[in-house]
Protein backbone atom coordinates (compact mmCIF):
# COMPACT_ATOMS: atom_id res chain seq x y z
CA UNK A 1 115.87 237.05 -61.33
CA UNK A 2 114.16 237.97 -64.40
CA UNK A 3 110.54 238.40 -64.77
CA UNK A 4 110.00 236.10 -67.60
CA UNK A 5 111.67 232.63 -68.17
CA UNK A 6 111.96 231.73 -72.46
CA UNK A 7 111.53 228.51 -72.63
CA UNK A 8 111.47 227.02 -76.01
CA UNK A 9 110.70 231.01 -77.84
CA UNK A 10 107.56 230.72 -75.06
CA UNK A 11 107.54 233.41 -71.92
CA UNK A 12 106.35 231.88 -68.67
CA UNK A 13 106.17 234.52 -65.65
CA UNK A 14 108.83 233.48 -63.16
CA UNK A 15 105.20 232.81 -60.63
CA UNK A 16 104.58 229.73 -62.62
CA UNK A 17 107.47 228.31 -62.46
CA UNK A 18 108.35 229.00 -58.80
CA UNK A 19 104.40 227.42 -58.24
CA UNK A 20 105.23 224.38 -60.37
CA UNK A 21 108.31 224.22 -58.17
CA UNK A 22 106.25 224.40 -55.06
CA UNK A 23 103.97 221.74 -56.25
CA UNK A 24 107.22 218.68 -56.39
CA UNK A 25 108.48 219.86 -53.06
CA UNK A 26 105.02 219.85 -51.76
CA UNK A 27 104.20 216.64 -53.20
CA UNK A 28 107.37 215.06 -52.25
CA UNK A 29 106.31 216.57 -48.06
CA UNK A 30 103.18 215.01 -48.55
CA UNK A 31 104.51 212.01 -49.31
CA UNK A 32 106.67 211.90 -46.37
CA UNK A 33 103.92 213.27 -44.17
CA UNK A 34 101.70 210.59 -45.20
CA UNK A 35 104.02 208.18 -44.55
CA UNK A 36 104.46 208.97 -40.74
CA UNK A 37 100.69 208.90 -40.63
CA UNK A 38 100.33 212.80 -39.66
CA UNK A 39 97.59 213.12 -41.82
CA UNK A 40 95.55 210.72 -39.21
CA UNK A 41 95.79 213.35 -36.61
CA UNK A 42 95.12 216.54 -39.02
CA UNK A 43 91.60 218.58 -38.43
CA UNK A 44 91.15 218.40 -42.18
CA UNK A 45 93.73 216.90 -44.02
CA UNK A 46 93.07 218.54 -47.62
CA UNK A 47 93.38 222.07 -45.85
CA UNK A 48 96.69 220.93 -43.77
CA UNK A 49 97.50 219.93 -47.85
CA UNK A 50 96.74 223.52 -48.86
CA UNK A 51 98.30 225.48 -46.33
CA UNK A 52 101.47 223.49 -46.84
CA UNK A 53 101.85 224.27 -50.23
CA UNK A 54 100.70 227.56 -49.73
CA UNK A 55 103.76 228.24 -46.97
CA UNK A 56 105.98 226.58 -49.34
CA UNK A 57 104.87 228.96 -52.46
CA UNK A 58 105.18 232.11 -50.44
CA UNK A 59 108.58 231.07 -49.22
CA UNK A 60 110.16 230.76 -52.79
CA UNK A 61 108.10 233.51 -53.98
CA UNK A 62 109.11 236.10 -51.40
CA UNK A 63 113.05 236.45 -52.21
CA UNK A 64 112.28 236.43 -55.56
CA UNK A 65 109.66 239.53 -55.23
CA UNK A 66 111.38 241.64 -53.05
């Protein structure tokens, strides 16, 4: 994969996009998540948020970075 993406004669490092990518599929887990009502038995739900997207960055950053 190459390091930069062109979109529209603009570079964006390939880590922004694979982040922005993280963020839907995170957002569409939380919604799902907060639908089943796990977030009622979560510590801290912000940092179950976090850690979530987090896993979810580092898994589609990691093959890409290798």
């Amino acid at each position: 994969m190459p390091r930069e993406i062109a979109f529209y004669g603009f570079y964006f490092p390939t880590l922004t996009v694979l982040f922005i990518t993280a963020l839907l599929i995170t957002w569409g887990v939380d919604r799902i998540l907060a639908g089943t009502g796990l977030y009622r038995w979560a510590w801290h739900p912000t940092l179950l948020r976090l850690a979530i997207y987090v896993g979810i960055s580092c898994a589609l950053t990691l093959p890409v970075y290798r």
